[in-house]
PDB file of N, CA and C in Angstrom:
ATOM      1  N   UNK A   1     -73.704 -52.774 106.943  1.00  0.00           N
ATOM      2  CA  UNK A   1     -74.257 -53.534 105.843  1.00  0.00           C
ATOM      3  C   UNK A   1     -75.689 -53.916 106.205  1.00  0.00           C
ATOM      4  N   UNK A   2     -76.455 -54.274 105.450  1.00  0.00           N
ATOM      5  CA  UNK A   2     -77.475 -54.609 106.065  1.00  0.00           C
ATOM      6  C   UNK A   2     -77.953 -55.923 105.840  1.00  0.00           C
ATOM      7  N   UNK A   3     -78.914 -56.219 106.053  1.00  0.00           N
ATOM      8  CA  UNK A   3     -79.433 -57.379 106.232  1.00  0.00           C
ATOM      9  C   UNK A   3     -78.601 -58.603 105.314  1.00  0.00           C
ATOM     10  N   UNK A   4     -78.292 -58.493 104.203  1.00  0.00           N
ATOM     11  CA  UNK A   4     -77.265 -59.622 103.272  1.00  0.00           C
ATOM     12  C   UNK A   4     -75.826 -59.420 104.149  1.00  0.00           C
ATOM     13  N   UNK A   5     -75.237 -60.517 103.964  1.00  0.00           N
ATOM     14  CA  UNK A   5     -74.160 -60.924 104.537  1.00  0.00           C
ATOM     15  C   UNK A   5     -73.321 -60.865 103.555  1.00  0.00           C
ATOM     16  N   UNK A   6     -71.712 -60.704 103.133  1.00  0.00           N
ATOM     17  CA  UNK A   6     -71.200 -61.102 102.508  1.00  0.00           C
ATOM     18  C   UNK A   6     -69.712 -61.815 102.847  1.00  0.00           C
ATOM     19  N   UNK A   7     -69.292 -62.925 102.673  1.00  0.00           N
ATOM     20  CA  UNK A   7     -68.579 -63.756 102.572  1.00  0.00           C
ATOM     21  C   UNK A   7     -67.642 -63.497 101.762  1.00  0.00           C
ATOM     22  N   UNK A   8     -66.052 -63.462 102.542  1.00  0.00           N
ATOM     23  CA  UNK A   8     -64.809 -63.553 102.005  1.00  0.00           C
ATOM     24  C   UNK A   8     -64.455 -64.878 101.384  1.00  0.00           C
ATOM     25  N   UNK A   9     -64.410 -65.390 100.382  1.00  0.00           N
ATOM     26  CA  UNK A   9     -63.235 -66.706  99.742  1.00  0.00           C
ATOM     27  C   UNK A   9     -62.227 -66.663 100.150  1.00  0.00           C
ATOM     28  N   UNK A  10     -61.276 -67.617  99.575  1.00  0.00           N
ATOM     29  CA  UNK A  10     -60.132 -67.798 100.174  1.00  0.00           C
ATOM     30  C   UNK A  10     -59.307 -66.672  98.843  1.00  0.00           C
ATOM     31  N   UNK A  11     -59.878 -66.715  97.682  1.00  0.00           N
ATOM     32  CA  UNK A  11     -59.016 -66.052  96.249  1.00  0.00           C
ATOM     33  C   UNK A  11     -59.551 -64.634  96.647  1.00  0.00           C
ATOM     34  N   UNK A  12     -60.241 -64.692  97.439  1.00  0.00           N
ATOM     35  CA  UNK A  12     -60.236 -63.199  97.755  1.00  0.00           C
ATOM     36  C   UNK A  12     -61.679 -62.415  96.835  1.00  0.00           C
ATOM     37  N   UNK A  13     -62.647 -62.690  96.804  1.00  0.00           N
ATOM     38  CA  UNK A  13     -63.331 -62.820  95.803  1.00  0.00           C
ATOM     39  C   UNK A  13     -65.204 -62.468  96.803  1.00  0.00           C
ATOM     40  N   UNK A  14     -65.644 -61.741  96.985  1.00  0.00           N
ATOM     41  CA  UNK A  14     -66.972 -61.531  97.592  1.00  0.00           C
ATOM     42  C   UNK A  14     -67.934 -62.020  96.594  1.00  0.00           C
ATOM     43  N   UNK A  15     -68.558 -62.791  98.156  1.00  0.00           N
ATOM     44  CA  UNK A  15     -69.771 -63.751  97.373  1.00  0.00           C
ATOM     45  C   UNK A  15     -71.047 -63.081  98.426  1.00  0.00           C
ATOM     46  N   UNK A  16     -71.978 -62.570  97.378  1.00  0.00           N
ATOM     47  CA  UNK A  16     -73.267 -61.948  97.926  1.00  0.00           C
ATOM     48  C   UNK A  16     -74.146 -62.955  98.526  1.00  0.00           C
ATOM     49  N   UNK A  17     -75.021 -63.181  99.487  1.00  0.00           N
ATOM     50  CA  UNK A  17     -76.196 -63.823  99.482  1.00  0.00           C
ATOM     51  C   UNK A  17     -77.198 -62.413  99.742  1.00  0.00           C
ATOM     52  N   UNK A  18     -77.846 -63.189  98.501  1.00  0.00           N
ATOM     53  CA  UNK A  18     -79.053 -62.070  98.487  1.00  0.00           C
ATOM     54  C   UNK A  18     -80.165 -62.802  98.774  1.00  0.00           C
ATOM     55  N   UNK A  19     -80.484 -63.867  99.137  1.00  0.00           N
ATOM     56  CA  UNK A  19     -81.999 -64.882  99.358  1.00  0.00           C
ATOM     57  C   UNK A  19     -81.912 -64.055 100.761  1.00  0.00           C
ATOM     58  N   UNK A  20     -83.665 -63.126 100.909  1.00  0.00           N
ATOM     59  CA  UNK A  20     -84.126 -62.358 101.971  1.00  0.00           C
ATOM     60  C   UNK A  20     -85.494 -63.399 101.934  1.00  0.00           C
ATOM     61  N   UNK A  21     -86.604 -62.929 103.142  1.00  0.00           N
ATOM     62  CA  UNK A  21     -87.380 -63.493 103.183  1.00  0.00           C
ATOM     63  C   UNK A  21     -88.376 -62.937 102.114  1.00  0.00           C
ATOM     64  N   UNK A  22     -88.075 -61.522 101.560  1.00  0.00           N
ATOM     65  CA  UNK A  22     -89.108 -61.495 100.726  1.00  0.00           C
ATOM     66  C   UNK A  22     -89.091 -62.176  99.329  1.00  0.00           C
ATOM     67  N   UNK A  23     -87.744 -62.327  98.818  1.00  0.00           N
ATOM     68  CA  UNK A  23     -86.972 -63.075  97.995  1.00  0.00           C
ATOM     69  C   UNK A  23     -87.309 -64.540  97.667  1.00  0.00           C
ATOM     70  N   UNK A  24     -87.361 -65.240  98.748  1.00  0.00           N
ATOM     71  CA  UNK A  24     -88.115 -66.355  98.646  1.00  0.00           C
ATOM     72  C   UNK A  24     -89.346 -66.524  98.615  1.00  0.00           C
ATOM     73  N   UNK A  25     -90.738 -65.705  99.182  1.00  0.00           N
ATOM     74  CA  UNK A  25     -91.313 -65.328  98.960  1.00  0.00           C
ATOM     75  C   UNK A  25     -92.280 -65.232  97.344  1.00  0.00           C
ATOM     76  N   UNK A  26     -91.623 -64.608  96.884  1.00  0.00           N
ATOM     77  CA  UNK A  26     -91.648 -64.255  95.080  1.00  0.00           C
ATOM     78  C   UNK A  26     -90.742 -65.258  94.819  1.00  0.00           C
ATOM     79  N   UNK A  27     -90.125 -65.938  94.988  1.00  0.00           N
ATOM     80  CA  UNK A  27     -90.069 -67.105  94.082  1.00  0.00           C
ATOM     81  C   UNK A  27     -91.014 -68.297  94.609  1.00  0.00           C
ATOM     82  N   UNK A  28     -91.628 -68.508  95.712  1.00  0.00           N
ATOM     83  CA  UNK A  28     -92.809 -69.372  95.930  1.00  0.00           C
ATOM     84  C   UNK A  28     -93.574 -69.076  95.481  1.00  0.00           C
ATOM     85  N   UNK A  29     -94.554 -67.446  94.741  1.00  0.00           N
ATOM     86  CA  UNK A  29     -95.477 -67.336  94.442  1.00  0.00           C
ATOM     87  C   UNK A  29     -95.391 -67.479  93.006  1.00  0.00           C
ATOM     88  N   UNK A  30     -94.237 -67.289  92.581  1.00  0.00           N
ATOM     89  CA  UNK A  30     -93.653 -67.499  90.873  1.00  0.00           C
ATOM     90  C   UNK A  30     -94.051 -69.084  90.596  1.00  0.00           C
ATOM     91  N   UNK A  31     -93.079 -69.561  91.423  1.00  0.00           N
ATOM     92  CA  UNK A  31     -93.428 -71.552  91.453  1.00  0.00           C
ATOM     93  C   UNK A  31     -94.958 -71.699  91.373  1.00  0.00           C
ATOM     94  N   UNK A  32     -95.859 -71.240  92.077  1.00  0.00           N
ATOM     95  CA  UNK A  32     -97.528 -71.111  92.543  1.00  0.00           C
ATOM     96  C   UNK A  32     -98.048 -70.781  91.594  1.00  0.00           C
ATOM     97  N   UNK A  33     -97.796 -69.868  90.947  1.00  0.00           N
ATOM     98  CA  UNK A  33     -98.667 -69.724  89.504  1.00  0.00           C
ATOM     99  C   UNK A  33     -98.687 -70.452  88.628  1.00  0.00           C
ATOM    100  N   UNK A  34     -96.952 -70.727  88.427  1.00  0.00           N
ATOM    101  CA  UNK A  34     -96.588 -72.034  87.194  1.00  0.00           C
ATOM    102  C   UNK A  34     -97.377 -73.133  87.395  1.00  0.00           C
ATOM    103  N   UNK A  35     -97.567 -73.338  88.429  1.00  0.00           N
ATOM    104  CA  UNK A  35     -98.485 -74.464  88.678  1.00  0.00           C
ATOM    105  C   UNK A  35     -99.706 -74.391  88.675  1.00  0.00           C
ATOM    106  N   UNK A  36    -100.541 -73.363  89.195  1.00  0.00           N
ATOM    107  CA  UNK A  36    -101.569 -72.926  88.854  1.00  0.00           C
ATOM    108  C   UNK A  36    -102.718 -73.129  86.877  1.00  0.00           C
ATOM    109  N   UNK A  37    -101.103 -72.182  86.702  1.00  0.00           N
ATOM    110  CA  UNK A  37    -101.542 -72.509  85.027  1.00  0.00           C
ATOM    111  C   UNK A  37    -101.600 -73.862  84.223  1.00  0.00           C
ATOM    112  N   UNK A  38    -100.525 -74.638  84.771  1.00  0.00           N
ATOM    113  CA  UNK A  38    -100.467 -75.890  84.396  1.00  0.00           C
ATOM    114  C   UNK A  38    -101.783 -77.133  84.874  1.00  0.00           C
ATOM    115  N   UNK A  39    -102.414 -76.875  86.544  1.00  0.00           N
ATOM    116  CA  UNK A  39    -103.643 -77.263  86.940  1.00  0.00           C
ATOM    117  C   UNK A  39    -104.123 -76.599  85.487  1.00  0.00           C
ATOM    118  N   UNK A  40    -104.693 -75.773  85.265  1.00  0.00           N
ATOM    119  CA  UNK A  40    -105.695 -75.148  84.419  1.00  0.00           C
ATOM    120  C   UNK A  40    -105.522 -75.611  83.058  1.00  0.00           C
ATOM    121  N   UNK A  41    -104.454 -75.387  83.143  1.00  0.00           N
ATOM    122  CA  UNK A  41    -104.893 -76.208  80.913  1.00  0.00           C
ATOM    123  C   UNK A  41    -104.647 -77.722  81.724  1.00  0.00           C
ATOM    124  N   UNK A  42    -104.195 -78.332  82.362  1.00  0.00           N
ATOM    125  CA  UNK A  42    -104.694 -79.891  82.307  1.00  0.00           C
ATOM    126  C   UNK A  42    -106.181 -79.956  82.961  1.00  0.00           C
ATOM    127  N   UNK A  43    -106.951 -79.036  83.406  1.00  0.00           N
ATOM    128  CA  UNK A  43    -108.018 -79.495  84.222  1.00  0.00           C
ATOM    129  C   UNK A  43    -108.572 -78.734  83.430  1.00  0.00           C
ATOM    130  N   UNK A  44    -108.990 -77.713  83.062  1.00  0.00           N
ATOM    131  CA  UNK A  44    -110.118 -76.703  82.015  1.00  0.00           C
ATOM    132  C   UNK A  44    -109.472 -77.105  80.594  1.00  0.00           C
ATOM    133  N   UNK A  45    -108.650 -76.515  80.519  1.00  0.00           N
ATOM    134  CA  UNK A  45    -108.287 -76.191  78.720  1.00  0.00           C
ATOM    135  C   UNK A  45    -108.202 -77.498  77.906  1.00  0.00           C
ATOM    136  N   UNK A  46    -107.460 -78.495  78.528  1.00  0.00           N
ATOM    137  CA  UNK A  46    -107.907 -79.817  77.851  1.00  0.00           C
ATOM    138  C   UNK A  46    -108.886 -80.563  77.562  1.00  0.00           C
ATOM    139  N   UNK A  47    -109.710 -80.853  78.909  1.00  0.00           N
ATOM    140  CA  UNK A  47    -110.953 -80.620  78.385  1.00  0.00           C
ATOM    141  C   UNK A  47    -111.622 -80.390  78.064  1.00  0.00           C
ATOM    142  N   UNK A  48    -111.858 -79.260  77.887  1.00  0.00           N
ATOM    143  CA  UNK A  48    -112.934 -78.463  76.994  1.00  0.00           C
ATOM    144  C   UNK A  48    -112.432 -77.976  75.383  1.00  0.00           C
ATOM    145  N   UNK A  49    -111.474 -78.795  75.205  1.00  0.00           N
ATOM    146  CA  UNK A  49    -111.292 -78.866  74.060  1.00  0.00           C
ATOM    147  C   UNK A  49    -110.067 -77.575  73.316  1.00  0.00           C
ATOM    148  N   UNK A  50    -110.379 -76.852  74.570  1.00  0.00           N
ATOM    149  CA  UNK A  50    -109.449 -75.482  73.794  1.00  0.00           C
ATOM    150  C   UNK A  50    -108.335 -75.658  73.515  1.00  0.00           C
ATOM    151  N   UNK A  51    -107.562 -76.446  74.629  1.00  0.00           N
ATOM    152  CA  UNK A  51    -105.975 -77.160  74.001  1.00  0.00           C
ATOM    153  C   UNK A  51    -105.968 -78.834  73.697  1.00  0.00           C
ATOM    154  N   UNK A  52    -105.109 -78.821  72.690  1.00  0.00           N
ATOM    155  CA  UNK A  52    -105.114 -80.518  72.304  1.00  0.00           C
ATOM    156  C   UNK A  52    -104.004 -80.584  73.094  1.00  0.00           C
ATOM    157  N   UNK A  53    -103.995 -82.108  73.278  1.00  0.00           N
ATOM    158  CA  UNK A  53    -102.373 -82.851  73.775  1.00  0.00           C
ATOM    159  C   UNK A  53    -101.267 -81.921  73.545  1.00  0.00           C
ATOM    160  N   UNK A  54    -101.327 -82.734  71.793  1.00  0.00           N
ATOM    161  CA  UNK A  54     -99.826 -82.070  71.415  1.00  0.00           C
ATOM    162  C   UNK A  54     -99.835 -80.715  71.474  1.00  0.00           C
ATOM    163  N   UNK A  55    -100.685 -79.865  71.738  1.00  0.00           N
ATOM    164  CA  UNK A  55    -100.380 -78.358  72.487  1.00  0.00           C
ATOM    165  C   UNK A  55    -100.089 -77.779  73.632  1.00  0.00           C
ATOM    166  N   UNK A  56    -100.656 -78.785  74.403  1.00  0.00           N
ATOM    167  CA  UNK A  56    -100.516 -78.758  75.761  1.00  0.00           C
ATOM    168  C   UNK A  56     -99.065 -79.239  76.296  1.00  0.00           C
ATOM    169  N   UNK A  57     -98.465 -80.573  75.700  1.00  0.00           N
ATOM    170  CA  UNK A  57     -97.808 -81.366  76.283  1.00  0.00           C
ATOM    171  C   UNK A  57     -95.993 -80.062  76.051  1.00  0.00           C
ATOM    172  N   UNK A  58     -95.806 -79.687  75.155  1.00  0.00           N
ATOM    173  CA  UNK A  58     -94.495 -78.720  74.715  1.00  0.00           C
ATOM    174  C   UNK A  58     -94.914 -77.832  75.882  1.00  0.00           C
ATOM    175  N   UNK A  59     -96.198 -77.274  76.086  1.00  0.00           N
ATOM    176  CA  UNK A  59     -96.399 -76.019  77.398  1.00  0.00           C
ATOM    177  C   UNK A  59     -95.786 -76.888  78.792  1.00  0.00           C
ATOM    178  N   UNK A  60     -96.539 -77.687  79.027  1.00  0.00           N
ATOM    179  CA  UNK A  60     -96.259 -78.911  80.001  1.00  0.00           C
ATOM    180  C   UNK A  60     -94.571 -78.556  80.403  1.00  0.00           C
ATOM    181  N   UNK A  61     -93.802 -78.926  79.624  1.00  0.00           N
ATOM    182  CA  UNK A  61     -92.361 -79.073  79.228  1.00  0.00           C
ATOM    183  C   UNK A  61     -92.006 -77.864  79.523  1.00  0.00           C
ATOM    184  N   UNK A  62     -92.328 -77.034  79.028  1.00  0.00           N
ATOM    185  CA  UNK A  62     -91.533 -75.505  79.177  1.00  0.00           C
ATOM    186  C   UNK A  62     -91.719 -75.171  80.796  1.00  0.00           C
ATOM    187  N   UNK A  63     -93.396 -75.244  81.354  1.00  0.00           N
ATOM    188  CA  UNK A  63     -93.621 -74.949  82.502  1.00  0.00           C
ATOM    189  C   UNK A  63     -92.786 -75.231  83.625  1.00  0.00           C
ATOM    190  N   UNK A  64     -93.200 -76.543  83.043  1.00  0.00           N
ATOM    191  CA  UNK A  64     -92.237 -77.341  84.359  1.00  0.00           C
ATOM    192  C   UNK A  64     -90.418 -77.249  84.216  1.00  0.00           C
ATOM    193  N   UNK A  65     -89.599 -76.753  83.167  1.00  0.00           N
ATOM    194  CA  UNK A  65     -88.528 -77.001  83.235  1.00  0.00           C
ATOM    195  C   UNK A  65     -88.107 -75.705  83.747  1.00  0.00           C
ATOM    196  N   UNK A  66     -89.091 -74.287  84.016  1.00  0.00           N
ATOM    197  CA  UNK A  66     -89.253 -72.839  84.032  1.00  0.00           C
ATOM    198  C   UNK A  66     -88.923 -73.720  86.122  1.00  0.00           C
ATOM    199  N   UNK A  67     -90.252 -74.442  86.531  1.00  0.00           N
ATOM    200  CA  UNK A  67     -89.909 -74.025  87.818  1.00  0.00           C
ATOM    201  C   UNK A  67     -88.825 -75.061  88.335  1.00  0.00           C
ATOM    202  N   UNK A  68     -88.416 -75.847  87.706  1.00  0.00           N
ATOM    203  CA  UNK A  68     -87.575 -76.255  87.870  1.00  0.00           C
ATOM    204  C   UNK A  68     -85.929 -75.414  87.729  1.00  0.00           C
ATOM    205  N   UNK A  69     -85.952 -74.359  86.790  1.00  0.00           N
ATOM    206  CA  UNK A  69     -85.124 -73.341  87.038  1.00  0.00           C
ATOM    207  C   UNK A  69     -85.114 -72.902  88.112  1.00  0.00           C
ATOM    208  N   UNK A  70     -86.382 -71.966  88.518  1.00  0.00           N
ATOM    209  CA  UNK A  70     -86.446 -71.698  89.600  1.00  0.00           C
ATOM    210  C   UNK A  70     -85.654 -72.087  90.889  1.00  0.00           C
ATOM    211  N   UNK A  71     -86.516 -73.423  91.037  1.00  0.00           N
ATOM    212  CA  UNK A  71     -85.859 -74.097  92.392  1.00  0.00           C
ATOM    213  C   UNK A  71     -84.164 -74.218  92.447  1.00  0.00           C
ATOM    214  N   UNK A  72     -83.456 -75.066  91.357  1.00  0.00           N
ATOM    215  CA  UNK A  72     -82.263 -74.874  90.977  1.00  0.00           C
ATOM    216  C   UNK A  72     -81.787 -73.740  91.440  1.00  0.00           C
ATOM    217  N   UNK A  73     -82.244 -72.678  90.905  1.00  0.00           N
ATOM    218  CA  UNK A  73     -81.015 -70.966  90.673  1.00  0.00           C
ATOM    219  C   UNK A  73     -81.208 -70.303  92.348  1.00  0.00           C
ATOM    220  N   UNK A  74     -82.507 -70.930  92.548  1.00  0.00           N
ATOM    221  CA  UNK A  74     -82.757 -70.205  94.385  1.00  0.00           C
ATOM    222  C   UNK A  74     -82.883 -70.553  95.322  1.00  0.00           C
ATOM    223  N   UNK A  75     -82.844 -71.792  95.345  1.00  0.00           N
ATOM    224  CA  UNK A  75     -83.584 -72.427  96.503  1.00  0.00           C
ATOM    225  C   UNK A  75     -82.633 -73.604  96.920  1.00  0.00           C
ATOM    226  N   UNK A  76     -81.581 -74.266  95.410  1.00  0.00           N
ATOM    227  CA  UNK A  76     -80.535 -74.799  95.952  1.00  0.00           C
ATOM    228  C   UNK A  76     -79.136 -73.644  95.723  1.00  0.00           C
ATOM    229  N   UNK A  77     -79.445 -72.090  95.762  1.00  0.00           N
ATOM    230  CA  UNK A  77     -78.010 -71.705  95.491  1.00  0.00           C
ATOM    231  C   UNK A  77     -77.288 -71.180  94.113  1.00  0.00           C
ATOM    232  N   UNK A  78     -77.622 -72.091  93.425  1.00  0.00           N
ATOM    233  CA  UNK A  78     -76.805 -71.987  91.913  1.00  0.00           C
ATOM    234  C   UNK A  78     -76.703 -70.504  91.471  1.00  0.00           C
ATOM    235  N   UNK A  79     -78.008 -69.721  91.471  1.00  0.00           N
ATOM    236  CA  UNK A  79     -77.459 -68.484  90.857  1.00  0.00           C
ATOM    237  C   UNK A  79     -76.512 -67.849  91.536  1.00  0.00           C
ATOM    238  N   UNK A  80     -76.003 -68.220  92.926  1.00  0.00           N
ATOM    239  CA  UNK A  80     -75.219 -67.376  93.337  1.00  0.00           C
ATOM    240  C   UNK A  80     -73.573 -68.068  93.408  1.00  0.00           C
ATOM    241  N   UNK A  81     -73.721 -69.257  92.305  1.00  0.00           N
ATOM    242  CA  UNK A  81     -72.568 -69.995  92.099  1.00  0.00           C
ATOM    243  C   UNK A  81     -71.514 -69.537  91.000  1.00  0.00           C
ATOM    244  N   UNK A  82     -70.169 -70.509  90.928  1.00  0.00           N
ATOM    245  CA  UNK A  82     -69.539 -69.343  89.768  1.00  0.00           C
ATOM    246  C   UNK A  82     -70.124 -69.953  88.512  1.00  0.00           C
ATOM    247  N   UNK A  83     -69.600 -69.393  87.439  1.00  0.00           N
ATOM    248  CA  UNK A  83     -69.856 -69.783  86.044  1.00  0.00           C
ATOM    249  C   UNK A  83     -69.574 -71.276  85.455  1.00  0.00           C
ATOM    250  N   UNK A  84     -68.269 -71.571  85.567  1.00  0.00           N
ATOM    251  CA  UNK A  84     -67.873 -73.064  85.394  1.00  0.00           C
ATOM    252  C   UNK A  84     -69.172 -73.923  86.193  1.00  0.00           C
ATOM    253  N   UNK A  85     -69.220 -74.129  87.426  1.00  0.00           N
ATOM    254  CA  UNK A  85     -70.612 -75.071  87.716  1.00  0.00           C
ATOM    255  C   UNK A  85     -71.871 -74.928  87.545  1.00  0.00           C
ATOM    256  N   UNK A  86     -72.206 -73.333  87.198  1.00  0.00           N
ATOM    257  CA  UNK A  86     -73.458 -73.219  86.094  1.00  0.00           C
ATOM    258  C   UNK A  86     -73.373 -73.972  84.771  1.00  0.00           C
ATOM    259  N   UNK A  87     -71.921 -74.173  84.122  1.00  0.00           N
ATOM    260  CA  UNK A  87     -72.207 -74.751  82.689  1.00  0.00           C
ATOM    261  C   UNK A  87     -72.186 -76.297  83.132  1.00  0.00           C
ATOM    262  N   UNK A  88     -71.684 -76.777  84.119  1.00  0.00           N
ATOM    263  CA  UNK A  88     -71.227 -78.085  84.412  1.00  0.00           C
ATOM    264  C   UNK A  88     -73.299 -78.748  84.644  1.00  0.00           C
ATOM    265  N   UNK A  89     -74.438 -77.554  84.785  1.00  0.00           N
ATOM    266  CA  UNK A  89     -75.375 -78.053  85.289  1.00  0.00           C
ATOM    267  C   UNK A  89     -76.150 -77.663  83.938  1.00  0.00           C
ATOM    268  N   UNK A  90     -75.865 -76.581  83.367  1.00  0.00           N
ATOM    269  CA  UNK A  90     -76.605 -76.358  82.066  1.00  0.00           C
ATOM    270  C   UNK A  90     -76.421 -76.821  80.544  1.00  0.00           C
ATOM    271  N   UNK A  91     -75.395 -77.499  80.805  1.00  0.00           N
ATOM    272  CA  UNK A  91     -74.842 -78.353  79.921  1.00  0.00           C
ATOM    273  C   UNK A  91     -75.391 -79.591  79.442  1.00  0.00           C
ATOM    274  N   UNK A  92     -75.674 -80.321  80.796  1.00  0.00           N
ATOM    275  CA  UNK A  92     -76.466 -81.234  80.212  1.00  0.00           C
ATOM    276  C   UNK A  92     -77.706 -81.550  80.655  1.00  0.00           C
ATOM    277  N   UNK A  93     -78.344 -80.236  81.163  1.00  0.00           N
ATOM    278  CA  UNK A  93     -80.131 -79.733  81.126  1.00  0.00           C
ATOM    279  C   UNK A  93     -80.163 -79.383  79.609  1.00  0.00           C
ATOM    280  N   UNK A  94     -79.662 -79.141  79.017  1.00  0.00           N
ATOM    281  CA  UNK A  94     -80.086 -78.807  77.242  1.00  0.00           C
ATOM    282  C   UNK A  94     -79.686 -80.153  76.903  1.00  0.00           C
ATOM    283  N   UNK A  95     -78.853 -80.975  76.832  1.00  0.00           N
ATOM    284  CA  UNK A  95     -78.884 -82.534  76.514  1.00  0.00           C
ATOM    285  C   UNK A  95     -80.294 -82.894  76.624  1.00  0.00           C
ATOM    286  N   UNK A  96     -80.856 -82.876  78.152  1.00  0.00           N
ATOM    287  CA  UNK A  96     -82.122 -83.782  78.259  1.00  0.00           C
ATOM    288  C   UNK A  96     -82.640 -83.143  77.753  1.00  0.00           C
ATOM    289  N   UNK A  97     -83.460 -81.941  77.841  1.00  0.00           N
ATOM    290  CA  UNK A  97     -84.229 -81.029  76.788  1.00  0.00           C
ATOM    291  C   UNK A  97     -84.308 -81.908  75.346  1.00  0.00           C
ATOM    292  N   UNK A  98     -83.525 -81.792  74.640  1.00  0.00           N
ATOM    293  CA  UNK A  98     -83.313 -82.569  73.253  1.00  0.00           C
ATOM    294  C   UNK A  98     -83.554 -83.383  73.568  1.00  0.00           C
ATOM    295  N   UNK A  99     -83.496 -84.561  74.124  1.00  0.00           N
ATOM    296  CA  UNK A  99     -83.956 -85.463  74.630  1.00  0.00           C
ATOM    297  C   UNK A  99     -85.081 -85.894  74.546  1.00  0.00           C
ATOM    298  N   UNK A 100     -85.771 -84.913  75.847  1.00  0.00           N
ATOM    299  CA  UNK A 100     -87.538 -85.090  75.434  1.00  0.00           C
ATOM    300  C   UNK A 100     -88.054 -84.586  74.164  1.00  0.00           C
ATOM    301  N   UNK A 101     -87.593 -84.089  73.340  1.00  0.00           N
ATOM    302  CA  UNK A 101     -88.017 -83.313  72.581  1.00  0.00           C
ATOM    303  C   UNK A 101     -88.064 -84.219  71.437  1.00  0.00           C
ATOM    304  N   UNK A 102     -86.898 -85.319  71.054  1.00  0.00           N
ATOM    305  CA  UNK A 102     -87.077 -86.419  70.053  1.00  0.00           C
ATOM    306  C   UNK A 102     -87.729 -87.342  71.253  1.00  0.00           C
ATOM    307  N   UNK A 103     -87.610 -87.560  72.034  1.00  0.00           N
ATOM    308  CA  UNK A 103     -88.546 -88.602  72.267  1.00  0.00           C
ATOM    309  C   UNK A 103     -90.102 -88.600  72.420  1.00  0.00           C
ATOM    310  N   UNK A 104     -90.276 -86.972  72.693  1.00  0.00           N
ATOM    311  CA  UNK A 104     -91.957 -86.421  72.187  1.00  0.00           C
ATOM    312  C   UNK A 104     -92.655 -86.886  70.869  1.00  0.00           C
ATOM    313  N   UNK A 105     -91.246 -86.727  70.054  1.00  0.00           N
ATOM    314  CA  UNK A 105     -91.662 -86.405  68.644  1.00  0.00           C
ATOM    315  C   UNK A 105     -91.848 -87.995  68.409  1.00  0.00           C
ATOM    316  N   UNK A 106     -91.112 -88.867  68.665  1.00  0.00           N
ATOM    317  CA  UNK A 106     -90.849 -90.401  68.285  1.00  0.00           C
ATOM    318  C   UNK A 106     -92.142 -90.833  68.603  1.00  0.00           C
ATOM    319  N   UNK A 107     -92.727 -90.708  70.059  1.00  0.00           N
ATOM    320  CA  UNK A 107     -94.102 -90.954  70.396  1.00  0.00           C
ATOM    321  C   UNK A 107     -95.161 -90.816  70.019  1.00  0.00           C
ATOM    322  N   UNK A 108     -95.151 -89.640  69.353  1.00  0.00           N
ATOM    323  CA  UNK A 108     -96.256 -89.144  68.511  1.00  0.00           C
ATOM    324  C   UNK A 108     -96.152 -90.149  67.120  1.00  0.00           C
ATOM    325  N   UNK A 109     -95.240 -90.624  66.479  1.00  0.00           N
ATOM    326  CA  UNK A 109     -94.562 -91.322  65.822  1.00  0.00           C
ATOM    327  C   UNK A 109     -95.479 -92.662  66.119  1.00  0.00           C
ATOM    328  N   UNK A 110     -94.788 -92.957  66.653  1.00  0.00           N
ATOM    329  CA  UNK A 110     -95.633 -94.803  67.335  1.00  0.00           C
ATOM    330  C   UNK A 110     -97.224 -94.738  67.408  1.00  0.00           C
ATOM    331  N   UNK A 111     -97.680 -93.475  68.352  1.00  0.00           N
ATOM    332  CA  UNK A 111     -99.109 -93.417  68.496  1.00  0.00           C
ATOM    333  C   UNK A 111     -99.738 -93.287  66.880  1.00  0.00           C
ATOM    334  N   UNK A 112     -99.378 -93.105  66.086  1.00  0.00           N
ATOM    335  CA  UNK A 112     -99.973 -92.575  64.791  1.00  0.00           C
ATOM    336  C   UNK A 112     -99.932 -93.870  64.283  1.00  0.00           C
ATOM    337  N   UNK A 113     -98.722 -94.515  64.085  1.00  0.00           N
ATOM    338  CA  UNK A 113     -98.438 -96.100  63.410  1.00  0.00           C
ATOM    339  C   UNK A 113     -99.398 -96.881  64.097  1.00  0.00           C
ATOM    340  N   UNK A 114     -99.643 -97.060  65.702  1.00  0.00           N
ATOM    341  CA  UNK A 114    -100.598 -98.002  66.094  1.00  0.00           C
ATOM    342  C   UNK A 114    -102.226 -97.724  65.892  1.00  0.00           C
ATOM    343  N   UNK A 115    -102.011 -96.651  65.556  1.00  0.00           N
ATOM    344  CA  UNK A 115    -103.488 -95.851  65.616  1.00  0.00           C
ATOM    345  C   UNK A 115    -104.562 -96.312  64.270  1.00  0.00           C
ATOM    346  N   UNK A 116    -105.306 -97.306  64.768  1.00  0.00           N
ATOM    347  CA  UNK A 116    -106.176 -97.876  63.952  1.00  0.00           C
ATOM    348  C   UNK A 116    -107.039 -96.320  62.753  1.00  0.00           C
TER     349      UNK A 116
END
């Protein structure tokens, strides 16, 4: 076999680890860009006018919940978990999602009402 190991269960059931060093690798440089881009429209694109807030702030959200996948699915494991504790974690990551998403909207809400 080579370099991946694979692990017997007790149900009898082979569990791959596939995290190699190049593996992690490309997902640090994946994480590195996301962030990269996100420096850049908060440090260039906002200021200079090319993105507003409320354009920026939904990118903001997506970016960050992207490397936050990331870290989750590779770095603690999960993608190589079974299905039941993927839904037990994605279940209520789409809760908060909705979440921010009326409470984005509510804010924008208030800022407009106080907004002389």
């Amino acid at each position: 076999m080579s370099s991946e190991a694979a692990h017997t269960h007790a149900e009898g059931e082979v569990h791959e680890e596939t995290m190699t060093k190049s593996k992690i690798w490309n997902v640090f440089f994946i994480l590195l860009g996301i962030t990269a881009v996100e420096f850049i429209i908060a440090l260039y694109l906002v200021p200079h006018g090319i993105f507003t807030y409320h354009a920026a702030n939904p990118i903001y959200i997506v970016l960050t919940l992207a490397k936050a996948f990331f870290i989750v699915a590779y770095f603690m494991h999960l993608k190589f978990e079974k299905v039941a504790l993927i839904y037990t974690i994605i279940v209520p990551i789409l809760f908060i999602i909705g979440l921010i998403l009326v409470l984005t909207n509510e804010s924008h809400h208030w800022i407009d009402v106080w907004r002389p």
